[in-house]
Protein backbone atom coordinates (compact mmCIF):
# COMPACT_ATOMS: atom_id res chain seq x y z
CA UNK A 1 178.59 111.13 136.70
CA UNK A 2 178.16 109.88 140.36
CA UNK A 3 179.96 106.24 139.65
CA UNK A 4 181.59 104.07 136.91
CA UNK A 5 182.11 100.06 136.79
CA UNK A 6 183.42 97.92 134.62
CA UNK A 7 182.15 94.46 134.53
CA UNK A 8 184.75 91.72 133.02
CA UNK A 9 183.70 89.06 130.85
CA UNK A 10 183.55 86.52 133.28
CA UNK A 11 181.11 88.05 135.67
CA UNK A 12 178.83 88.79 132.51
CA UNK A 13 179.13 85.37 131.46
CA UNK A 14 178.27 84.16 135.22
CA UNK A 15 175.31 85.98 135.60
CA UNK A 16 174.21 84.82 132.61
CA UNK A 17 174.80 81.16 133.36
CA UNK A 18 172.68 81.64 136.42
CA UNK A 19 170.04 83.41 134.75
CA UNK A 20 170.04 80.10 132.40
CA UNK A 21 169.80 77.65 135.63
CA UNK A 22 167.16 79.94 137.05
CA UNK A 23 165.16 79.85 133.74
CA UNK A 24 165.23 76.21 133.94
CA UNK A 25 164.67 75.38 137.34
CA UNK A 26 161.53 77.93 137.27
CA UNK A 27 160.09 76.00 134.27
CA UNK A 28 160.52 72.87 135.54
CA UNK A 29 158.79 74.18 139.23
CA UNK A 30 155.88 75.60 137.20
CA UNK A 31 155.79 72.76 135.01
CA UNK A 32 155.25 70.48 138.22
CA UNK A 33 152.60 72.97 139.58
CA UNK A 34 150.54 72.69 136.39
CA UNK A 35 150.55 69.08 136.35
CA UNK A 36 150.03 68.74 140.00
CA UNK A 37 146.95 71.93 140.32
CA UNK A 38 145.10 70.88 136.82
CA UNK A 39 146.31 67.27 136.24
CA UNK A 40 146.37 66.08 132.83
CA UNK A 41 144.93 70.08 131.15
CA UNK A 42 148.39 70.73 133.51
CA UNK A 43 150.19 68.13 131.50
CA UNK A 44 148.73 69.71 127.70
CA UNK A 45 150.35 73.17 129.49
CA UNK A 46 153.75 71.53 130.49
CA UNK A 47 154.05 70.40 126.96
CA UNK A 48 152.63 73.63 125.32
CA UNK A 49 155.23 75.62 127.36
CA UNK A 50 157.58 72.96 126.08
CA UNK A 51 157.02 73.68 122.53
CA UNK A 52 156.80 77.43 123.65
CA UNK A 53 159.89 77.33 124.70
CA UNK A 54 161.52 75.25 121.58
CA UNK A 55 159.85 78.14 119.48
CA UNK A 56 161.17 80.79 121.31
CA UNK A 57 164.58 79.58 120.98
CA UNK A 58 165.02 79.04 117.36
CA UNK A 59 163.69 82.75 117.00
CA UNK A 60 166.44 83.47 118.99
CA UNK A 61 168.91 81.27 116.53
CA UNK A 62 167.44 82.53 113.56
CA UNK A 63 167.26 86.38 114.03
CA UNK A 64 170.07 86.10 116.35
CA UNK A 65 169.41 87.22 119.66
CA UNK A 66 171.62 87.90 122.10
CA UNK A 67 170.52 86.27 125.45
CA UNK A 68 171.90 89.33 128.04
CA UNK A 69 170.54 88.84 131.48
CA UNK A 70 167.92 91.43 130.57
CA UNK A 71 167.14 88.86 127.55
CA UNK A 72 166.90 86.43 129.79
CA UNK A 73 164.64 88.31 131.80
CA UNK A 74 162.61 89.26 129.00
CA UNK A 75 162.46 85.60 128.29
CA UNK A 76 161.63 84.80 131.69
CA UNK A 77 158.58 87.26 132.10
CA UNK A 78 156.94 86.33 128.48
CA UNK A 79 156.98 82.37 129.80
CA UNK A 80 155.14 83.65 133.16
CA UNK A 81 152.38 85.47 130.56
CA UNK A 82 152.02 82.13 128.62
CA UNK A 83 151.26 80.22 131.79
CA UNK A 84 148.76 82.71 132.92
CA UNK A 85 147.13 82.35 130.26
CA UNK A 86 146.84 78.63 130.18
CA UNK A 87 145.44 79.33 133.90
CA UNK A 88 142.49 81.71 132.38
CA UNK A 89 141.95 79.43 130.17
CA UNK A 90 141.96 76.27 133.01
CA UNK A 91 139.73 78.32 135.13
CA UNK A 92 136.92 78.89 132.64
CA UNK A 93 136.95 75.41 131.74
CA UNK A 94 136.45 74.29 135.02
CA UNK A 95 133.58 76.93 136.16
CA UNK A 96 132.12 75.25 132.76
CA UNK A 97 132.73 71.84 133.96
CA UNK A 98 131.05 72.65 137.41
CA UNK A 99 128.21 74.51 135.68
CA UNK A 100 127.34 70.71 134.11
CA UNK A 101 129.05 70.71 130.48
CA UNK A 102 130.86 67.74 129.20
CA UNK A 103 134.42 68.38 128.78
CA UNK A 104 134.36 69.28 124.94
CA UNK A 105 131.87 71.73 125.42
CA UNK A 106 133.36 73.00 128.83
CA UNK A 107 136.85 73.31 126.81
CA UNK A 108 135.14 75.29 123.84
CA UNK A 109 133.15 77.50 126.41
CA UNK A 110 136.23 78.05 128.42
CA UNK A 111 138.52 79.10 125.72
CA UNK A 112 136.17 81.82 124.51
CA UNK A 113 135.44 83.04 127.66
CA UNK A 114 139.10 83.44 128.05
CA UNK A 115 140.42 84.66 124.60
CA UNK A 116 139.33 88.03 125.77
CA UNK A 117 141.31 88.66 128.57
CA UNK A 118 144.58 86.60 127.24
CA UNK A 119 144.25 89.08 124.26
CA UNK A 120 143.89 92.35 126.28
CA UNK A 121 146.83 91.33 128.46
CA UNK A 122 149.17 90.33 125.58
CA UNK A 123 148.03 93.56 123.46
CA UNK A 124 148.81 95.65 126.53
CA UNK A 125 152.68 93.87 127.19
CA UNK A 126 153.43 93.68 123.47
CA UNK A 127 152.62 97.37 123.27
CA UNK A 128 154.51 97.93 126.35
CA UNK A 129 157.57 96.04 124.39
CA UNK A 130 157.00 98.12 121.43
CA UNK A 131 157.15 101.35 123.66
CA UNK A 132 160.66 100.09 125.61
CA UNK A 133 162.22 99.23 121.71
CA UNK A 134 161.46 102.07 120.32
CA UNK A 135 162.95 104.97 123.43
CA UNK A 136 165.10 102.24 125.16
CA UNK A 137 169.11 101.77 125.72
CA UNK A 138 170.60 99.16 124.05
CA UNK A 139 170.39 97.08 127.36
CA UNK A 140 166.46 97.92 127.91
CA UNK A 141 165.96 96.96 123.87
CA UNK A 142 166.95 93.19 124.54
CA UNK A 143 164.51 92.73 127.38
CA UNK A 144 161.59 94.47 125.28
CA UNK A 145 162.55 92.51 121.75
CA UNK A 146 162.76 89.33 124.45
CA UNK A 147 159.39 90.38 125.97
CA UNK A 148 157.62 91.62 122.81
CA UNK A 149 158.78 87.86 120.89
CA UNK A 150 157.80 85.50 123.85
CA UNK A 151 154.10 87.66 124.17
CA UNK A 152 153.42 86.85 120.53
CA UNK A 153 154.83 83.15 120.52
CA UNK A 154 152.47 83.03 124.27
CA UNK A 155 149.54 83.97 122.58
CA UNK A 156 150.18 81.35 119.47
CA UNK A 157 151.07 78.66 121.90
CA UNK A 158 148.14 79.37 124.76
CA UNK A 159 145.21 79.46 121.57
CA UNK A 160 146.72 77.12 119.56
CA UNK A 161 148.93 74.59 121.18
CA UNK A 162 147.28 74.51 124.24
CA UNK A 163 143.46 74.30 122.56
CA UNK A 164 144.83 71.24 120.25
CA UNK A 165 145.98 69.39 123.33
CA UNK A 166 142.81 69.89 125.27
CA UNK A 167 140.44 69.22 122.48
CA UNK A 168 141.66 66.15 122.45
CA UNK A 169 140.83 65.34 125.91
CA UNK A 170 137.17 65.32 125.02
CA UNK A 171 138.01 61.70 123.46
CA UNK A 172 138.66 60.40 126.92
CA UNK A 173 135.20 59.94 127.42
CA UNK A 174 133.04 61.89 129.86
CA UNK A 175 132.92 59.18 133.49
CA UNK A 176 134.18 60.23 136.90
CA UNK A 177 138.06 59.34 135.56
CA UNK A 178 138.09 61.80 133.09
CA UNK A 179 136.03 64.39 135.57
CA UNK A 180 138.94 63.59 137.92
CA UNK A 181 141.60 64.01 135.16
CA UNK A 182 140.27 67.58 133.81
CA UNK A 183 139.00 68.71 137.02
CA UNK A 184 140.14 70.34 140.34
């Protein structure tokens, strides 16, 4: 044993209180950069993280969880997966829209061409999680239940949510408004 420390109650309950503001002031950034890059697809995203997020959270209620600063991290990391996955999925809807589909086909084209890779990642990280639970300290088993909860709830929310919101979009009609609004 090279070194010992004892952290007091208050520090843990500091660092977790920043972990909380940094959680929120990252989503609300990334939130802005959606809606700002990809416009109103940014906006479906905003809100699908939104309801990602609400999800997330009453799994943590219900089972309970408790939110460590490696939770948090854990928490942190599985709401960067389910925002690049709503980037795949903006991408390949917009190499459809510049290939000449209307928007409902360009959304339909662009979600299949990214289910692959969104499932690949999220198999990979939830196996990952799996692998950290299983041989993990107590500390390093929050993070990966964190990580391996938010992966599954990304993939629901990024294919589901996220598809819902955008399939509507092909009821905005297809003029040089709506090619503005779904296109970068």
């Amino acid at each position: 044993l090279i070194s010992t420390q004892t952290i007091g109650a208050t520090l843990g309950e500091s660092a977790v209180n920043a972990g909380v503001k940094a959680t929120v002031m990252g989503f609300i950034l990334v939130a802005l950069f959606l809606i700002f890059w990809y416009r109103l697809p940014g906006l479906a995203a905003a809100v699908s993280l939104c309801i990602f997020v609400a999800i997330i959270l009453a799994l943590f209620k219900l089972m309970p969880v408790t939110l460590t600063a490696a939770g948090i991290a854990g928490f942190i990391i599985s709401i960067g997966i389910a925002v690049d996955a709503n980037v795949l999925i903006f991408e390949r809807v917009k190499e459809e829209l510049r290939a000449g589909r209307s928007i409902a086909d360009a959304t339909s084209f662009g979600f299949s061409r990214a289910w692959m890779s969104i499932r690949d990642s999220n198999i990979s990280t939830f196996i990952t999680a799996i692998i950290l639970f299983w041989f993990g300290t107590p500390l390093i088993k929050g993070f990966a239940l964190t990580l391996g909860m938010g992966v599954i709830v990304s993939l629901f929310s990024a294919i589901t949510v996220t598809r819902i919101f955008l399939s509507t979009l092909g009821f905005i009609g297809e003029g040089k408004v709506a090619r503005f609004l779904c296109r970068r």
